[in-house]
C-alpha atoms as a PDB file:
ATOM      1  CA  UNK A   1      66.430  -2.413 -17.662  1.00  0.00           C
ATOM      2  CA  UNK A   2      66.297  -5.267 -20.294  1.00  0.00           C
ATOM      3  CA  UNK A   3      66.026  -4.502 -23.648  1.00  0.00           C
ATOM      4  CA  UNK A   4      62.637  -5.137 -25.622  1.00  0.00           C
ATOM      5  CA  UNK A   5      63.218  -7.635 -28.122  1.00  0.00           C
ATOM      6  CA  UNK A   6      62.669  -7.238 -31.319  1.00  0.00           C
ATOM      7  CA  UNK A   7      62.366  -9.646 -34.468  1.00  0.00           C
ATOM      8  CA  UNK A   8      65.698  -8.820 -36.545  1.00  0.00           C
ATOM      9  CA  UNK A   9      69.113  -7.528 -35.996  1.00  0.00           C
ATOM     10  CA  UNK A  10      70.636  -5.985 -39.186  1.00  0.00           C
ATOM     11  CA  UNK A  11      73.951  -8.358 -39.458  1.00  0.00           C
ATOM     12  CA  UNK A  12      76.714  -8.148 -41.780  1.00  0.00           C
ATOM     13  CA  UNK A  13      74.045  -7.323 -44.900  1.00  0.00           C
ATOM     14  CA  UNK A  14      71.646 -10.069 -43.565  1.00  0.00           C
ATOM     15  CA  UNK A  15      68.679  -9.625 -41.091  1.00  0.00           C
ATOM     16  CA  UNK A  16      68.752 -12.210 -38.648  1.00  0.00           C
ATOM     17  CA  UNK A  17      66.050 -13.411 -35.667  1.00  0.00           C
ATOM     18  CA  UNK A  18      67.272 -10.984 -33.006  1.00  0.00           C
ATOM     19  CA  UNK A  19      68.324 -14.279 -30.767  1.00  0.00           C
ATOM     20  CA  UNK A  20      70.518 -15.446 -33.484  1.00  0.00           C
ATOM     21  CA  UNK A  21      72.724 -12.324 -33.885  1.00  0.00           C
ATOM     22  CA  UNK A  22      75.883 -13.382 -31.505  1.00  0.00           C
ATOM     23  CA  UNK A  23      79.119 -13.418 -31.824  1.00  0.00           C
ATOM     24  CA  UNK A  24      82.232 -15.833 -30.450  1.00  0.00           C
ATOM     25  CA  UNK A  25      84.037 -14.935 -26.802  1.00  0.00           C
ATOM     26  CA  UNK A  26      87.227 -14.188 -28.415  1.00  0.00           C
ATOM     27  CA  UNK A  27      85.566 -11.415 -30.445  1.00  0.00           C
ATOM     28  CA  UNK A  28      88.288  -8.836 -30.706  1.00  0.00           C
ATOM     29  CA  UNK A  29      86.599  -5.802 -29.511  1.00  0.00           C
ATOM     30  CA  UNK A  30      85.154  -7.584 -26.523  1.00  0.00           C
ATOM     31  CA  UNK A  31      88.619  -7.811 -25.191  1.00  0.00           C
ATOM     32  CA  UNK A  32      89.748  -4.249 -26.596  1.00  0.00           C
ATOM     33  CA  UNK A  33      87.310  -2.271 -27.273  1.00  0.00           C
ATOM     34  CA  UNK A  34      87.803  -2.072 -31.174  1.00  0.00           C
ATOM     35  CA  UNK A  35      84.505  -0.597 -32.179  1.00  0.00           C
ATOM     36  CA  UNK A  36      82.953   2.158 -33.628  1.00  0.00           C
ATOM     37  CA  UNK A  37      79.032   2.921 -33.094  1.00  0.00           C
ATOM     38  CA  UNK A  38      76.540   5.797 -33.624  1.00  0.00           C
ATOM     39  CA  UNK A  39      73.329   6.384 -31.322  1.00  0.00           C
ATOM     40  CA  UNK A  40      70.325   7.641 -33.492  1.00  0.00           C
ATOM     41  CA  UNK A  41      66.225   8.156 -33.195  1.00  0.00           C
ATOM     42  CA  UNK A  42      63.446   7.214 -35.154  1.00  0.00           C
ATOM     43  CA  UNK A  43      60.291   9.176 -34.594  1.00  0.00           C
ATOM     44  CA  UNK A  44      56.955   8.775 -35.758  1.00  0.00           C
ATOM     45  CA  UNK A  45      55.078  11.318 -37.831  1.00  0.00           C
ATOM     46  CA  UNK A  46      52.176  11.950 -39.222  1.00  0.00           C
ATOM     47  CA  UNK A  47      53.357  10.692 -42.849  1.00  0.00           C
ATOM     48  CA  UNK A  48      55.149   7.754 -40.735  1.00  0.00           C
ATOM     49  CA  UNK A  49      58.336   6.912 -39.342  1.00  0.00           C
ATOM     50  CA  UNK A  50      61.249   9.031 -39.879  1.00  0.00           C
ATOM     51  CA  UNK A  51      64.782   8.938 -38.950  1.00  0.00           C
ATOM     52  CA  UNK A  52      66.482  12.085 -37.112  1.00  0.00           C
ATOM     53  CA  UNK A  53      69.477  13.097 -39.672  1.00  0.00           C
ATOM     54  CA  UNK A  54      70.169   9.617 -40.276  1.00  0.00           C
ATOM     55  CA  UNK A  55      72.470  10.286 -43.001  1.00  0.00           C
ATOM     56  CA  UNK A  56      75.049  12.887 -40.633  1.00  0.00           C
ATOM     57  CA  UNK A  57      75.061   9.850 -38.417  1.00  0.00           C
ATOM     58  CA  UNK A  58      75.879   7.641 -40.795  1.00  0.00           C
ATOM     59  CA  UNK A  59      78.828   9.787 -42.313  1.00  0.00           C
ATOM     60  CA  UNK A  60      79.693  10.423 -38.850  1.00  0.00           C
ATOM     61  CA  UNK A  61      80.150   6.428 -38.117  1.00  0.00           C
ATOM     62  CA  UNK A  62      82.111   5.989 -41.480  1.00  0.00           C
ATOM     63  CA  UNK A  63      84.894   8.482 -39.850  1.00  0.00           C
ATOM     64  CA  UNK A  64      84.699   6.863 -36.851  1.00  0.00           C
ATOM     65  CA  UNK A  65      85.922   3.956 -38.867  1.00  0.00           C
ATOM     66  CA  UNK A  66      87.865   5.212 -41.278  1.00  0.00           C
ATOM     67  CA  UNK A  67      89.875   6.893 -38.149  1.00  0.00           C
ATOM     68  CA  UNK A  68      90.424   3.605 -36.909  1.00  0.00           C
ATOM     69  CA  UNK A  69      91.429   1.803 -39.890  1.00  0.00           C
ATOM     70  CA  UNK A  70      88.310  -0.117 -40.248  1.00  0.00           C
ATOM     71  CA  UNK A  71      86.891  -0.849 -43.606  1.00  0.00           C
ATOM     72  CA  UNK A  72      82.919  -0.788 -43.080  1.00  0.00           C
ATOM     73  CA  UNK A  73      82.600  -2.464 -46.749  1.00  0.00           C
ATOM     74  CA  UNK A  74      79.313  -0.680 -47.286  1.00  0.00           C
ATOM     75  CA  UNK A  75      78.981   2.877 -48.781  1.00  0.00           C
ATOM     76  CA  UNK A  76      77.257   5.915 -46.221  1.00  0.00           C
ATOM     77  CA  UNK A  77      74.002   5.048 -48.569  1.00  0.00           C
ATOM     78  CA  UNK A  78      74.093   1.647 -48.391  1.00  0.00           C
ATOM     79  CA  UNK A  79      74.300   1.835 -44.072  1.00  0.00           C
ATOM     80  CA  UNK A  80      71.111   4.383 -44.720  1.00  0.00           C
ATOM     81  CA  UNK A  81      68.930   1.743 -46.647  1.00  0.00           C
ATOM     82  CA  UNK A  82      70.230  -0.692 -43.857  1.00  0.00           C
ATOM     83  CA  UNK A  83      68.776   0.979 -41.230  1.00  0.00           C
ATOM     84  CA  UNK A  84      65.411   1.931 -43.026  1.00  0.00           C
ATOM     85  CA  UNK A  85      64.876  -1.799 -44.111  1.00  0.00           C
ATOM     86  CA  UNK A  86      65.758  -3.446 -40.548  1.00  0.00           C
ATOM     87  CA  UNK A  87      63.288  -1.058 -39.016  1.00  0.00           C
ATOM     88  CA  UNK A  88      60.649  -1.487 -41.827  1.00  0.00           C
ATOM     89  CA  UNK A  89      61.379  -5.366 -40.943  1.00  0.00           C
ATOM     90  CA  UNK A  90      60.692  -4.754 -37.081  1.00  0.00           C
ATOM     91  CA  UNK A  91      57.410  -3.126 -38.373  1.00  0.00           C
ATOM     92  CA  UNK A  92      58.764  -0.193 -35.609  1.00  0.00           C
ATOM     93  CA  UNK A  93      56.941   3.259 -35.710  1.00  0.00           C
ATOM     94  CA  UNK A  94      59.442   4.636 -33.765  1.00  0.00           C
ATOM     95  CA  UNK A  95      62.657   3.658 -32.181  1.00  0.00           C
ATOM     96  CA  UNK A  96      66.276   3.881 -30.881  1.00  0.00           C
ATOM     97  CA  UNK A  97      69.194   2.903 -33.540  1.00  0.00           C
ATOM     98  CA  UNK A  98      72.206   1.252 -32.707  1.00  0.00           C
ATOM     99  CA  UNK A  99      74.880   1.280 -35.767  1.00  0.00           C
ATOM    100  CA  UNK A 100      77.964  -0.742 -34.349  1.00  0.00           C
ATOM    101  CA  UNK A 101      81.219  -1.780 -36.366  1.00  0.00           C
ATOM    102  CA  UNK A 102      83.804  -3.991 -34.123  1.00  0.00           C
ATOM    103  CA  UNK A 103      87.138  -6.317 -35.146  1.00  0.00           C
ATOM    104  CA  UNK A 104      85.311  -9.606 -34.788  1.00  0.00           C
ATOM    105  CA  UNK A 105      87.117 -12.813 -34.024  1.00  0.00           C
ATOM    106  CA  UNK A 106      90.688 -14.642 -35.812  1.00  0.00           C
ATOM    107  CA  UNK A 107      93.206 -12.874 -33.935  1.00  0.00           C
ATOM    108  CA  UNK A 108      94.384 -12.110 -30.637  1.00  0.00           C
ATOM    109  CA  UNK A 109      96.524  -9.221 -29.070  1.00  0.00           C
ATOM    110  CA  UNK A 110      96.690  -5.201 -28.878  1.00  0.00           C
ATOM    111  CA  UNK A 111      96.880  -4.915 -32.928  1.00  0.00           C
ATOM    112  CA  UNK A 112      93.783  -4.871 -34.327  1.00  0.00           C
ATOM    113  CA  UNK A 113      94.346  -4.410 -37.946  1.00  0.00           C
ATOM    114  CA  UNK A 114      94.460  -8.442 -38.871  1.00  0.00           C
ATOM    115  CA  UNK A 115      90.900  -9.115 -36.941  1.00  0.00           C
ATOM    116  CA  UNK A 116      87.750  -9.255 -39.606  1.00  0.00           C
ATOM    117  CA  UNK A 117      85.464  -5.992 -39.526  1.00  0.00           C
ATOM    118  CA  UNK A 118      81.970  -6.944 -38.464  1.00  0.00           C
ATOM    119  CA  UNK A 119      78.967  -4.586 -39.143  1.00  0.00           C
ATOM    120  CA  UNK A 120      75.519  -4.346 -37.092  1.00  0.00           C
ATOM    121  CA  UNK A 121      72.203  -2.677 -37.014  1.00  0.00           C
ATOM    122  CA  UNK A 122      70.097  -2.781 -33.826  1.00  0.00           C
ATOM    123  CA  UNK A 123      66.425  -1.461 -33.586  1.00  0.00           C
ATOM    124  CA  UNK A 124      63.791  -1.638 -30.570  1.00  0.00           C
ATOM    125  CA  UNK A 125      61.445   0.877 -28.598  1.00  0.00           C
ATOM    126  CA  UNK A 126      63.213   2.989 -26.736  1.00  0.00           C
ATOM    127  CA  UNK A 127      61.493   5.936 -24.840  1.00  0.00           C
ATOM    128  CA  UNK A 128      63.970   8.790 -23.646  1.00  0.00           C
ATOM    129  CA  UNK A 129      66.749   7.852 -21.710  1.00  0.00           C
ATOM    130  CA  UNK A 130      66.429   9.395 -18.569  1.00  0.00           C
ATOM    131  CA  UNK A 131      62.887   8.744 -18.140  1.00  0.00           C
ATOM    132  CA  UNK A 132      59.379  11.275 -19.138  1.00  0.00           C
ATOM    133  CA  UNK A 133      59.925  13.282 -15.910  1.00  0.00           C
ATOM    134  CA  UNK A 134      62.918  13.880 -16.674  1.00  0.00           C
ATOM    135  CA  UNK A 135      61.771  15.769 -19.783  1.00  0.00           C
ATOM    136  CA  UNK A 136      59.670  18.087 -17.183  1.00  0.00           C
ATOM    137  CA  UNK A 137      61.071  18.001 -14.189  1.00  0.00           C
ATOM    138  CA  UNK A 138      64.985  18.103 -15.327  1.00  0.00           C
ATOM    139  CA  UNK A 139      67.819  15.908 -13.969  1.00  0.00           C
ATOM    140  CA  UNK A 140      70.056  16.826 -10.412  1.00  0.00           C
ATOM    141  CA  UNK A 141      74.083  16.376 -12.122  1.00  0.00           C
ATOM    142  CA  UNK A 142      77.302  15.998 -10.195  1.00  0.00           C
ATOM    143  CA  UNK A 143      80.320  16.835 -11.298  1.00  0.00           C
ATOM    144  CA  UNK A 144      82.770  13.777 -11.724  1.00  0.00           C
ATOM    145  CA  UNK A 145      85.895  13.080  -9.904  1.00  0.00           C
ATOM    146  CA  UNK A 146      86.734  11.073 -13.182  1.00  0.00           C
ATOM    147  CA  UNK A 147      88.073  13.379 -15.910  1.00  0.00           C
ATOM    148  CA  UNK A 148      87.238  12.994 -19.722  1.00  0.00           C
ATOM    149  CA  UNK A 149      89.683  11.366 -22.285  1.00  0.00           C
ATOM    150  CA  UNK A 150      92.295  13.308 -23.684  1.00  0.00           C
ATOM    151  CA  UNK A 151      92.012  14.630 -27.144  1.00  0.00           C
ATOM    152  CA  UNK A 152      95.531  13.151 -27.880  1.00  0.00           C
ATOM    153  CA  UNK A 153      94.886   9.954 -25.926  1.00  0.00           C
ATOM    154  CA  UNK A 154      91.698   8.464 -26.664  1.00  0.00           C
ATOM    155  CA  UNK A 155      90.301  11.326 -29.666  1.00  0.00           C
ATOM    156  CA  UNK A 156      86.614  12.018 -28.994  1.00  0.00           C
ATOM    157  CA  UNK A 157      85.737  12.723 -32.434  1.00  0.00           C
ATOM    158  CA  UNK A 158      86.041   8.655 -32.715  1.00  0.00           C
ATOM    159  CA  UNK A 159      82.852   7.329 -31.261  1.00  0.00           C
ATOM    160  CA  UNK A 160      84.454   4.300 -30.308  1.00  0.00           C
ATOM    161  CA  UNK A 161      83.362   1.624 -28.083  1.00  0.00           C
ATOM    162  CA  UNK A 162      86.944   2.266 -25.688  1.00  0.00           C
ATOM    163  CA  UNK A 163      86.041   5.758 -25.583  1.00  0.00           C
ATOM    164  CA  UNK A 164      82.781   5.038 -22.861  1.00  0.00           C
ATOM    165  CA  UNK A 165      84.968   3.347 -20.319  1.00  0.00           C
ATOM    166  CA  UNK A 166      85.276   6.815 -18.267  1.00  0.00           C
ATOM    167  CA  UNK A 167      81.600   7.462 -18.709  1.00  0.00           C
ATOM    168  CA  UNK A 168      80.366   4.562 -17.397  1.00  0.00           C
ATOM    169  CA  UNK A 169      82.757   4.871 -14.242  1.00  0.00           C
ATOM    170  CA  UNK A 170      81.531   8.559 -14.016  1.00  0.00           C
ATOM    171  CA  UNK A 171      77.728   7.293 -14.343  1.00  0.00           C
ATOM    172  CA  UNK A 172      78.237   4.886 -11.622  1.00  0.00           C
ATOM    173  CA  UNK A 173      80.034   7.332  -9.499  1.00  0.00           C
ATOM    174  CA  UNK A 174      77.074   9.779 -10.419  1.00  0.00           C
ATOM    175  CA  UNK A 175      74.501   7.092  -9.299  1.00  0.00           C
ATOM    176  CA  UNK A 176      76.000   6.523  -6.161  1.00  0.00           C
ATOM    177  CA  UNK A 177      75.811   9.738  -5.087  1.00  0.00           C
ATOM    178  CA  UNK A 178      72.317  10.297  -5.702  1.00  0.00           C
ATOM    179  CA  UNK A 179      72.767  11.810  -8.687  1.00  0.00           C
ATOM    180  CA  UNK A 180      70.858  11.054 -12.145  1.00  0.00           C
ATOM    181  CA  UNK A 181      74.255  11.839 -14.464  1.00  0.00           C
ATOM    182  CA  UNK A 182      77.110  13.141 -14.424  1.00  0.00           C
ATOM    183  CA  UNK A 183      78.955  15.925 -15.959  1.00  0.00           C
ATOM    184  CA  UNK A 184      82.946  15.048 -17.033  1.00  0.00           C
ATOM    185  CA  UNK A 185      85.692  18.062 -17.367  1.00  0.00           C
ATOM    186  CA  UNK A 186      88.629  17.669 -19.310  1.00  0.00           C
ATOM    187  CA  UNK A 187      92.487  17.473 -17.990  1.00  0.00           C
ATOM    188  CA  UNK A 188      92.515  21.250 -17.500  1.00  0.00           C
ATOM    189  CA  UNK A 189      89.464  21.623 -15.423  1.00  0.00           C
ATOM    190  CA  UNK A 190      86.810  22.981 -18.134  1.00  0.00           C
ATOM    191  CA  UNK A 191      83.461  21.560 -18.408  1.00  0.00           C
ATOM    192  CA  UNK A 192      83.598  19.206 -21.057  1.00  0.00           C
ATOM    193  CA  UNK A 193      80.217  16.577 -21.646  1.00  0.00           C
ATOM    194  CA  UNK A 194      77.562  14.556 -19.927  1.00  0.00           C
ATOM    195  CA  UNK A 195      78.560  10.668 -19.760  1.00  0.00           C
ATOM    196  CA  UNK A 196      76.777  10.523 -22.817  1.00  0.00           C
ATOM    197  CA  UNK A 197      75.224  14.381 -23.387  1.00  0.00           C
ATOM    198  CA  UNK A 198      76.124  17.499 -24.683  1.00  0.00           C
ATOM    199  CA  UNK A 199      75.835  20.466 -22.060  1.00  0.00           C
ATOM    200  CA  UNK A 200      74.565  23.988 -22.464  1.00  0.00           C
ATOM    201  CA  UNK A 201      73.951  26.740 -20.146  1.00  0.00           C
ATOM    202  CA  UNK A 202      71.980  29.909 -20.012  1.00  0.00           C
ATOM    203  CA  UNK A 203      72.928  33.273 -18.525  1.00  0.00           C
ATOM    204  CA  UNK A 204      71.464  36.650 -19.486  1.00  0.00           C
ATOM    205  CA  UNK A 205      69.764  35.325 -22.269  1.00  0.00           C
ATOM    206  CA  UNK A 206      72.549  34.035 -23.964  1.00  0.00           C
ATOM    207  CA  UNK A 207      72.757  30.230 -24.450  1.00  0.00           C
ATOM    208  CA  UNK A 208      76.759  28.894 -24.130  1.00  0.00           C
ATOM    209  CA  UNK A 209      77.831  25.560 -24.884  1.00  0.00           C
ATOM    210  CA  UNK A 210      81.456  24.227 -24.153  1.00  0.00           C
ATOM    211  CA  UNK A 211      83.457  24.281 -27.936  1.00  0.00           C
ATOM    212  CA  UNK A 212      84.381  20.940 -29.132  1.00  0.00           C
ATOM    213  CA  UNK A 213      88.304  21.734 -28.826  1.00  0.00           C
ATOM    214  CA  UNK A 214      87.565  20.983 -25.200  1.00  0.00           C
ATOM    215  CA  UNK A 215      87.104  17.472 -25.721  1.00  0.00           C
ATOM    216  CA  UNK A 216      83.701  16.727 -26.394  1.00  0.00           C
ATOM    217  CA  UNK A 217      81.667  14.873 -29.110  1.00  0.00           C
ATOM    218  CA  UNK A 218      80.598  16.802 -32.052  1.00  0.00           C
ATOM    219  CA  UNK A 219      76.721  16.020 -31.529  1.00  0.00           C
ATOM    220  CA  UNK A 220      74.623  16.088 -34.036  1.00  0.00           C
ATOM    221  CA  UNK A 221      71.239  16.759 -31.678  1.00  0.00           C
ATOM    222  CA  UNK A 222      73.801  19.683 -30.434  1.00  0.00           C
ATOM    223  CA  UNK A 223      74.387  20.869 -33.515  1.00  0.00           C
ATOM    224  CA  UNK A 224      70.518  20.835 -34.296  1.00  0.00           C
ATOM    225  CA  UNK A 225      69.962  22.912 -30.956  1.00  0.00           C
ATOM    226  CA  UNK A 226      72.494  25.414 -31.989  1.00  0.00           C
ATOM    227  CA  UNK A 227      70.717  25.841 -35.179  1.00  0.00           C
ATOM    228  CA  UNK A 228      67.232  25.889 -33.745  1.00  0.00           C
ATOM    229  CA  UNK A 229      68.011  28.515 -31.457  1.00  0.00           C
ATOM    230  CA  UNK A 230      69.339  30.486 -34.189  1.00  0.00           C
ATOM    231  CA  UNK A 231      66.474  30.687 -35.732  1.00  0.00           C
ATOM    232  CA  UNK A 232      64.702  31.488 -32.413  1.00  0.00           C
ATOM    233  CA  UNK A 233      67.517  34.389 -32.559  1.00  0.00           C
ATOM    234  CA  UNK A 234      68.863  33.303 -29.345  1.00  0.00           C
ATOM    235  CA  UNK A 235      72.722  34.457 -29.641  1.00  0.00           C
ATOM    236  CA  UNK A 236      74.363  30.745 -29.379  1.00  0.00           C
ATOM    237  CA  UNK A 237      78.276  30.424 -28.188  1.00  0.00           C
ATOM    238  CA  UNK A 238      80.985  28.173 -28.074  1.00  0.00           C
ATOM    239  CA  UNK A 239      83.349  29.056 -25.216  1.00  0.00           C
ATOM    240  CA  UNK A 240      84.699  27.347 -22.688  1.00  0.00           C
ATOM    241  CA  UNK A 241      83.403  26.723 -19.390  1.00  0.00           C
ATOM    242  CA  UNK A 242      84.469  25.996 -15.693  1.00  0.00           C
ATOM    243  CA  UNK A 243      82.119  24.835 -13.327  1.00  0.00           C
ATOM    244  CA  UNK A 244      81.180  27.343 -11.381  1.00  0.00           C
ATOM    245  CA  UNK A 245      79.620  28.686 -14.680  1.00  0.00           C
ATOM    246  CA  UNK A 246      77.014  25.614 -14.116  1.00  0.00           C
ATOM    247  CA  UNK A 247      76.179  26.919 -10.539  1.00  0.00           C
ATOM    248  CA  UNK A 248      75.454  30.465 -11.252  1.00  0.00           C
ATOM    249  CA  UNK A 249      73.704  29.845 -14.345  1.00  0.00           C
ATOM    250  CA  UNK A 250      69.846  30.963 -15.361  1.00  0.00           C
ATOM    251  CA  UNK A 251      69.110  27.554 -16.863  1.00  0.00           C
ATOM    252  CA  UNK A 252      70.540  24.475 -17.918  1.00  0.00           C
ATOM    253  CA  UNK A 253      69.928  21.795 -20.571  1.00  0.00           C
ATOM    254  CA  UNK A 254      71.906  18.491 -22.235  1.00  0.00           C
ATOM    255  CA  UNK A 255      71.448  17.172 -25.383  1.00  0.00           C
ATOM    256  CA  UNK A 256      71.498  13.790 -27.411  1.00  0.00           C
ATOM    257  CA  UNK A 257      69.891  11.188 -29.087  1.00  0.00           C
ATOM    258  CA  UNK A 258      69.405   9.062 -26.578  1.00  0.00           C
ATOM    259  CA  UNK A 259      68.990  12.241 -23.839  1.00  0.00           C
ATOM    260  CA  UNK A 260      67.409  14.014 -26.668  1.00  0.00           C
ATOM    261  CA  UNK A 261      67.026  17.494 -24.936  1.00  0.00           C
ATOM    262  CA  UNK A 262      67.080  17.452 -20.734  1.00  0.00           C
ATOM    263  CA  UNK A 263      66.848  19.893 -18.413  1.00  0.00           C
ATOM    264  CA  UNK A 264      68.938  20.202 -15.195  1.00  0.00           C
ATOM    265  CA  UNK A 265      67.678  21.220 -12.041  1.00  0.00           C
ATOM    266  CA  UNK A 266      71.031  21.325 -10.034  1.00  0.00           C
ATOM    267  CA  UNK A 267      74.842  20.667 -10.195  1.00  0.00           C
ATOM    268  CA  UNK A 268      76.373  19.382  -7.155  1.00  0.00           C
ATOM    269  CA  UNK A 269      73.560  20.445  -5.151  1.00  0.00           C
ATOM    270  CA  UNK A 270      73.302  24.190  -6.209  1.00  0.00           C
ATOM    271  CA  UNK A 271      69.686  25.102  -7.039  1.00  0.00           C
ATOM    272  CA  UNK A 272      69.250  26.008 -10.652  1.00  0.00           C
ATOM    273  CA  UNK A 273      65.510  25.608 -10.562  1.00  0.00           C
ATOM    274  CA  UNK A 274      62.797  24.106 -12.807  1.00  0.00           C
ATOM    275  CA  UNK A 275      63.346  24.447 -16.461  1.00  0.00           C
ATOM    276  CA  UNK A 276      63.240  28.240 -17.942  1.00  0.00           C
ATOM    277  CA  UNK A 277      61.368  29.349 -20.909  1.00  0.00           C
ATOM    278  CA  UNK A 278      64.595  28.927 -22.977  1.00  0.00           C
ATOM    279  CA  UNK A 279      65.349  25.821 -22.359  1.00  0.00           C
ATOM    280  CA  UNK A 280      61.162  24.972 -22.688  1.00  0.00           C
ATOM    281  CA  UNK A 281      60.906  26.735 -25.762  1.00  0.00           C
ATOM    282  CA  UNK A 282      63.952  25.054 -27.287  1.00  0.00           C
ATOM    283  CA  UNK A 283      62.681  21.830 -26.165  1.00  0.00           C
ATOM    284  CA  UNK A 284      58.926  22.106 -27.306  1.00  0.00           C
ATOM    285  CA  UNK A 285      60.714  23.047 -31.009  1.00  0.00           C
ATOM    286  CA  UNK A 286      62.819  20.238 -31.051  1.00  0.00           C
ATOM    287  CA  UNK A 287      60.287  17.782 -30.602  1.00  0.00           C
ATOM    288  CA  UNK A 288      58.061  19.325 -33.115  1.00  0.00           C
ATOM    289  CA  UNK A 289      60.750  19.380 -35.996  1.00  0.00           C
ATOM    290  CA  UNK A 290      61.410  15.097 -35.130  1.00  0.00           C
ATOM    291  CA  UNK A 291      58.079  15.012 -35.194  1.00  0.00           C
ATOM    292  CA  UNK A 292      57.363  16.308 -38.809  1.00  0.00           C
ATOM    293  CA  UNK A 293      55.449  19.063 -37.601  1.00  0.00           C
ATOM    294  CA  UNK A 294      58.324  22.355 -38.420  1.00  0.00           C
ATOM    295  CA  UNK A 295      58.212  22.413 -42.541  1.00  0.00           C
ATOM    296  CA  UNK A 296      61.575  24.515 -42.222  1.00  0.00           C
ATOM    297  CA  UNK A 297      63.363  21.574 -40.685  1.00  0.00           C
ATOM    298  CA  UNK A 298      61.574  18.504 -43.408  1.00  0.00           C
ATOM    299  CA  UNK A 299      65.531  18.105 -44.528  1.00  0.00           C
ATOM    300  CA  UNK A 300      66.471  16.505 -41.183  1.00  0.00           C
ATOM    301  CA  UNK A 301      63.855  13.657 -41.383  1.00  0.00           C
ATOM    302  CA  UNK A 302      64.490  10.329 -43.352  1.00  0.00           C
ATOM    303  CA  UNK A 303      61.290   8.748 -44.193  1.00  0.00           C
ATOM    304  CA  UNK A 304      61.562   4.983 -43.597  1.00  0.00           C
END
């Protein structure tokens, strides 16, 4: 699906016409992969647009960087007013957020230290990722034949650019087999992620959700489930999984900000059915806390 153009791209501390903001073929990390990004949502409210925990994504792209050696040259609060003005620019009620930092072009070859550090911010409408039905109807999953990264091979607490390789191979696979994702273990066989989704499971009234020792991204819509549920005083845990848990389980949901929160319907064919109250009830509180509408949860909005 195309993307819908906008008027500005947020580049390098300038906003430039959205056709303008290019860069040269022998860009580093278009041969390498030597970016950084972050994935965030703006939503509109009643008191206008609003950012999802904008700055936790922000701090979490500044260690991306900082990981990988990459001076961003703008402060955590500078990147926040960034994002705000470029969407105030785009004149955007609501939208998807693409923070990306990559080793630009002057040098050649696997060290990417002496390549120039380019910064971007790119806005446009964006409605969930894996469609409105998806939403109600949940999502049938396959498990991958492709494993996730290793932890001490390509670190997933890096959101790098090299880091999605796997997932997109895993997507594909998961597309081909009449699947709408797919779900990635690690190298010893427990359930790790989504391509691009946090997983959780329900069983006995007790929501589980694979620890982030196993591999996965720390995500910050996960982390906001976790906490919402909480305060639903649904007992949340952090234990590993294998994936016969996912067959035999009550209920089933994913989580990003892309994803934002999906149901799933079955795993490799087994039958987990429509989406349970838990996963409903989690869902209908999530949207009303990006939506302004939960005073408890006014921290996690960034006006704009």
């Amino acid at each position: 699906m195309a993307l819908p153009e906008v008027d500005f791209i947020w580049m390098d501390g300038t906003l430039v016409p959205w056709k303008d903001a290019q860069v040269h073929v022998l860009t580093h990390a278009l041969h390498y992969g030597s970016g950084v990004f972050e994935g965030i949502r703006c939503y509109e409210t009643a008191d206008g647009p609003a950012v999802f925990r904008l700055t936790e994504h922000m701090e979490r792209f500044e260690r991306s960087a900082r990981m990988l050696f990459m001076d961003l040259g703008y402060s955590v609060a500078e990147m926040v007013d960034a994002v705000k003005a470029t969407i105030r620019a785009n004149k955007l009620k609501s939208c998807y957020i693409r923070p990306l930092a990559f080793r630009g072009y002057g040098v050649m070859g696997l060290d990417p230290i002496p390549a120039p550090v380019q910064v971007i911010i790119a806005v446009w409408p964006w409605e969930t990722y894996m469609g409105e039905e998806a939403l109600t109807k949940g999502v049938d999953v396959g498990v991958s034949s492709w494993r996730q990264r290793g932890i001490n091979s390509m670190p997933p607490a890096i959101k790098a650019t090299g880091n999605y390789l796997n997932s997109s191979l895993a997507r594909i696979e998961a597309n081909r087999h009449g699947y709408n994702e797919a779900v990635l273990l690690n190298e010893e066989g427990k359930v790790c992620e989504g391509t691009g989704e946090n997983l959780f499971i329900v069983r006995d009234g007790v929501i589980s959700t694979p620890p982030v020792s196993d591999g996965l991204l720390e995500g910050i819509t996960r982390d906001s489930i976790m906490v919402i549920a909480d305060s639903l005083d649904y007992p949340v845990l952090e234990e590993s999984l294998v994936r016969t848990d996912l067959y035999i389980a009550d209920e089933m949901f994913m989580t990003g900000s892309a994803a934002e929160l999906v149901p799933v319907r079955s795993v490799d064919g087994r039958i987990i059915g429509d989406a349970g109250p838990i996963t409903l009830e989690l869902q209908k509180m999530f949207f009303r806390v990006v939506h302004g509408e939960e005073p408890d949860y006014e921290e996690w909005l960034e006006r704009v």
